[in-house]
N, C-alpha and C. Protein backbone atom coordinates (compact mmCIF):
# COMPACT_ATOMS: atom_id res chain seq x y z
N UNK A 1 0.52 -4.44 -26.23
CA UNK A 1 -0.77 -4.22 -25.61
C UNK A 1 -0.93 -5.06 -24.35
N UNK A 2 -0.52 -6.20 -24.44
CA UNK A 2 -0.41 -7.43 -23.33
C UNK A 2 0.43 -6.39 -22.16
N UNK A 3 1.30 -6.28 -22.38
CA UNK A 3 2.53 -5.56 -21.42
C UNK A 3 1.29 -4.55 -20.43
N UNK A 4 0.98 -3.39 -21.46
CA UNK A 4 0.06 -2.28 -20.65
C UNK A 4 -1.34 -2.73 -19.64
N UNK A 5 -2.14 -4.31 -20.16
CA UNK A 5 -2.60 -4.45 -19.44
C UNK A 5 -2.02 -5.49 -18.18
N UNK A 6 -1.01 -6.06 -18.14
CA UNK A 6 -0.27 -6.56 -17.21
C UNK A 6 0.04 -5.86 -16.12
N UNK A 7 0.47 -4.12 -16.80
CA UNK A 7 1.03 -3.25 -15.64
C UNK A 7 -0.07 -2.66 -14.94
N UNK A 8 -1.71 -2.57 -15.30
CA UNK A 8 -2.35 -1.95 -14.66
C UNK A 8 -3.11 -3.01 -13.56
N UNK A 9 -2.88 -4.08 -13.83
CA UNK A 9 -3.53 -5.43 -13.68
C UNK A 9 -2.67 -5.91 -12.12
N UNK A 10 -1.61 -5.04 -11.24
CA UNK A 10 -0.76 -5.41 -10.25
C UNK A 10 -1.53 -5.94 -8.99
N UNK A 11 -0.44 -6.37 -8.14
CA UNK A 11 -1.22 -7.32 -7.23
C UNK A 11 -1.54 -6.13 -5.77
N UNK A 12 -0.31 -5.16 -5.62
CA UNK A 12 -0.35 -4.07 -4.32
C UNK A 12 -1.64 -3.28 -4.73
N UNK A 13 -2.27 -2.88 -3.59
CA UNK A 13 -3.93 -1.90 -3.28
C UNK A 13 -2.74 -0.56 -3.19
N UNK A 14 -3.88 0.75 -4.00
CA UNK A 14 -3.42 1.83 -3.69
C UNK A 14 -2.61 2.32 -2.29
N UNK A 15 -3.42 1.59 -1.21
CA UNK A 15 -2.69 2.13 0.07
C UNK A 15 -1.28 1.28 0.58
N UNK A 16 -0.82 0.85 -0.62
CA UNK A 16 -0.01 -0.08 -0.11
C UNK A 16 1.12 0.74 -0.78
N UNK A 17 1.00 0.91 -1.88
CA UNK A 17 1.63 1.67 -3.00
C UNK A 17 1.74 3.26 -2.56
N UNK A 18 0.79 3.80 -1.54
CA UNK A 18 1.18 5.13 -1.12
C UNK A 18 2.20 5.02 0.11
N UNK A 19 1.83 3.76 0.92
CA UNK A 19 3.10 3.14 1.79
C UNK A 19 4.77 3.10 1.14
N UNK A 20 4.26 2.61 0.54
CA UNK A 20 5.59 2.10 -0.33
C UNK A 20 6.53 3.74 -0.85
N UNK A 21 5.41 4.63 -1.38
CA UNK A 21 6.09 6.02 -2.07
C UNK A 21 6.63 7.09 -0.83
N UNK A 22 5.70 6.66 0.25
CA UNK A 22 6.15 7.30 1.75
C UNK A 22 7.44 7.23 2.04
N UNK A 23 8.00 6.02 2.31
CA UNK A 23 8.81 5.19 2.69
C UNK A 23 9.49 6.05 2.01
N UNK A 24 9.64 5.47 0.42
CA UNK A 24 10.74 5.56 -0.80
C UNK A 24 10.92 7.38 -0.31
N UNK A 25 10.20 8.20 -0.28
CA UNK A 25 10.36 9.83 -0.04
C UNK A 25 11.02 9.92 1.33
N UNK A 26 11.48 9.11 2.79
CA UNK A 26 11.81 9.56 3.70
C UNK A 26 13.55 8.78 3.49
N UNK A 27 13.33 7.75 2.61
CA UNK A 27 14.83 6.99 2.24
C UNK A 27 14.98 5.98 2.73
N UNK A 28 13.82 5.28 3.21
CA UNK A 28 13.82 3.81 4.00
C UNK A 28 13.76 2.65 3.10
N UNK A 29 13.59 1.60 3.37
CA UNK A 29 13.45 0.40 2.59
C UNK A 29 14.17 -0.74 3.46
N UNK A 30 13.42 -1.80 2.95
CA UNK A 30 13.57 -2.98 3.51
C UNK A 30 14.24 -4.04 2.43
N UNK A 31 15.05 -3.43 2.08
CA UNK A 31 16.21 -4.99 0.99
C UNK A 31 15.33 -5.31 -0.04
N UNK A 32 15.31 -6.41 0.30
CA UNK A 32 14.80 -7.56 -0.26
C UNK A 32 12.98 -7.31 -0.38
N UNK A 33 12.32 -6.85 0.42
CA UNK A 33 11.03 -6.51 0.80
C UNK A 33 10.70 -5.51 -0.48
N UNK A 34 11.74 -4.68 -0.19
CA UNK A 34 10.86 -3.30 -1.31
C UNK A 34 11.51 -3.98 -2.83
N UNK A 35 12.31 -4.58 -2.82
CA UNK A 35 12.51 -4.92 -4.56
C UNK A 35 11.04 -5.61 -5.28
N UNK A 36 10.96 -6.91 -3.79
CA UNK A 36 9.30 -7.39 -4.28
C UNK A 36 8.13 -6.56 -5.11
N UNK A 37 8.67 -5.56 -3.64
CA UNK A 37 7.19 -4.70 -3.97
C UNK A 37 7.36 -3.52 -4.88
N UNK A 38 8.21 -3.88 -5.77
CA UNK A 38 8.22 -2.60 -6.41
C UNK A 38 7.86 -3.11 -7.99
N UNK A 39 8.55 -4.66 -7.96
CA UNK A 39 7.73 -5.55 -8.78
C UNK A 39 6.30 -5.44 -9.13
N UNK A 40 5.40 -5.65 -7.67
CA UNK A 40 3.94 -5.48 -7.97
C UNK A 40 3.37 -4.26 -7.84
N UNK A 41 4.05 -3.14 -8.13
CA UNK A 41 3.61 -1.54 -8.02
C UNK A 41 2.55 -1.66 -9.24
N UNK A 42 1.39 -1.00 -8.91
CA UNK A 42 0.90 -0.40 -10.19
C UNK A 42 1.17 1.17 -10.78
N UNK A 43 2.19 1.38 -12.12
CA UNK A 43 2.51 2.69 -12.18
C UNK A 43 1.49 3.42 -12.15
N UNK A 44 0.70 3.28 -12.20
CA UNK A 44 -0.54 4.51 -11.93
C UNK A 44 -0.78 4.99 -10.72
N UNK A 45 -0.42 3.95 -9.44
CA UNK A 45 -1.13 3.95 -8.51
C UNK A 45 0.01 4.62 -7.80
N UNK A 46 1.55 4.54 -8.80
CA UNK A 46 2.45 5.34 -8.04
C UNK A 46 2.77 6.34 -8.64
N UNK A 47 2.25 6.83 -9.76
CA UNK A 47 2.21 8.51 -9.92
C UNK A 47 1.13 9.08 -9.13
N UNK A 48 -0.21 8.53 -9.08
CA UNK A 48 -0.50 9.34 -8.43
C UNK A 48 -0.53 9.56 -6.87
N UNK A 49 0.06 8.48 -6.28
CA UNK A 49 0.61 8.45 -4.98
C UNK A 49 1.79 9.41 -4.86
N UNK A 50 2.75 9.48 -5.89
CA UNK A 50 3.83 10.18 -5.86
C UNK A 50 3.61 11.85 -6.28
N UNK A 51 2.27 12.16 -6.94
CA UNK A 51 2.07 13.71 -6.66
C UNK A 51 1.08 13.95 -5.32
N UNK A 52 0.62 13.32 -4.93
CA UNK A 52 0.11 13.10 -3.78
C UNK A 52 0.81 13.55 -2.65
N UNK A 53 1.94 12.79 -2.53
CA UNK A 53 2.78 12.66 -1.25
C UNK A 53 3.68 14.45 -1.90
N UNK A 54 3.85 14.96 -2.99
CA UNK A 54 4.90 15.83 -3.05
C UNK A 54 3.42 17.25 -2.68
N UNK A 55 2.23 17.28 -2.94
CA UNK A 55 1.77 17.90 -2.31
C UNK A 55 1.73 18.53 -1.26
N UNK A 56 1.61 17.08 -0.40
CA UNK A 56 1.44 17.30 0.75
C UNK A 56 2.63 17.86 1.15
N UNK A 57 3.49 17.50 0.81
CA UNK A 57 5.16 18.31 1.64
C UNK A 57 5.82 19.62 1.52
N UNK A 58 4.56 19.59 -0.04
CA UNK A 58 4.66 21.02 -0.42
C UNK A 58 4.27 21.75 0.51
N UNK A 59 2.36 21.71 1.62
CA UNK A 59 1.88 22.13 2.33
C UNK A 59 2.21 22.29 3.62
N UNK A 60 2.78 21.57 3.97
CA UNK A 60 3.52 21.00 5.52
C UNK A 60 4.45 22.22 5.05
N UNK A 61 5.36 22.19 4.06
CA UNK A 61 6.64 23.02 4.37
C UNK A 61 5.73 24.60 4.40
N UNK A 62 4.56 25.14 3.88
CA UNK A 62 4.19 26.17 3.59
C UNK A 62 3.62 26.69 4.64
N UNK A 63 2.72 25.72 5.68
CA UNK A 63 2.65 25.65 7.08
C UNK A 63 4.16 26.04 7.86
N UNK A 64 5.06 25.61 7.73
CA UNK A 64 6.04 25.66 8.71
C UNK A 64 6.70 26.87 8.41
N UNK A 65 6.71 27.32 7.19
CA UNK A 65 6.80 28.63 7.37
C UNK A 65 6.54 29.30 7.67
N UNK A 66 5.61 29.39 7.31
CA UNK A 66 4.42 30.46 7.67
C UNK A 66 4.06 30.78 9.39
N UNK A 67 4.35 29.35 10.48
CA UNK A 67 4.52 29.38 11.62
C UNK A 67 5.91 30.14 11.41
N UNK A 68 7.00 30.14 11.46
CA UNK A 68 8.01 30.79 11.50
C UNK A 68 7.97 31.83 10.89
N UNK A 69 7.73 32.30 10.24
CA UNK A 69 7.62 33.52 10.11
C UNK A 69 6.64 34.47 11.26
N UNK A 70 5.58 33.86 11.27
CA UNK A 70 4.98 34.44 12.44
C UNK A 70 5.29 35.13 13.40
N UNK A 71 6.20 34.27 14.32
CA UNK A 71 6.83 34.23 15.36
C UNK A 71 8.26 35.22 15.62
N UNK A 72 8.74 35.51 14.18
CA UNK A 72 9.89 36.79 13.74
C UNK A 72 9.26 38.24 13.83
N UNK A 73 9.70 38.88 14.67
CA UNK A 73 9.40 40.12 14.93
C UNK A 73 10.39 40.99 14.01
N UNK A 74 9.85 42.34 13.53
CA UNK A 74 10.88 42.86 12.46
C UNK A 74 10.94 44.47 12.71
């Protein structure tokens, strides 16, 4: 029980943690920096950062189609 409130209890703010899932989704990282911070992740704050961010890429790609397709004459 101690454990579960430890993990919700982290020191990173949501927008730090959607930073952090950004990053982790383009393949960047900083060594030593992101091990820290992956330490003080709150898993909550990175699931829902992490359906968050796959949303959005969902939309972007559905946009970019959709421009391309446009633009194809048939």
């Amino acid at each position: 029980m101690q454990e579960k409130n430890k993990a919700t209890k982290r020191k990173i703010s949501f927008f730090a943690t959607v930073r952090t899932v950004f990053w982790s989704f383009i393949g960047v990282g900083k060594g030593k920096k992101s091990v820290s911070d992956a330490e003080d992740l709150n898993p909550v704050h990175v699931v829902i950062a992490g359906i968050l961010a796959a949303l959005i890429l969902i939309a972007v790609l559905i946009v970019i189609v959709k421009i391309v397709l446009s633009k194809v004459v048939i």
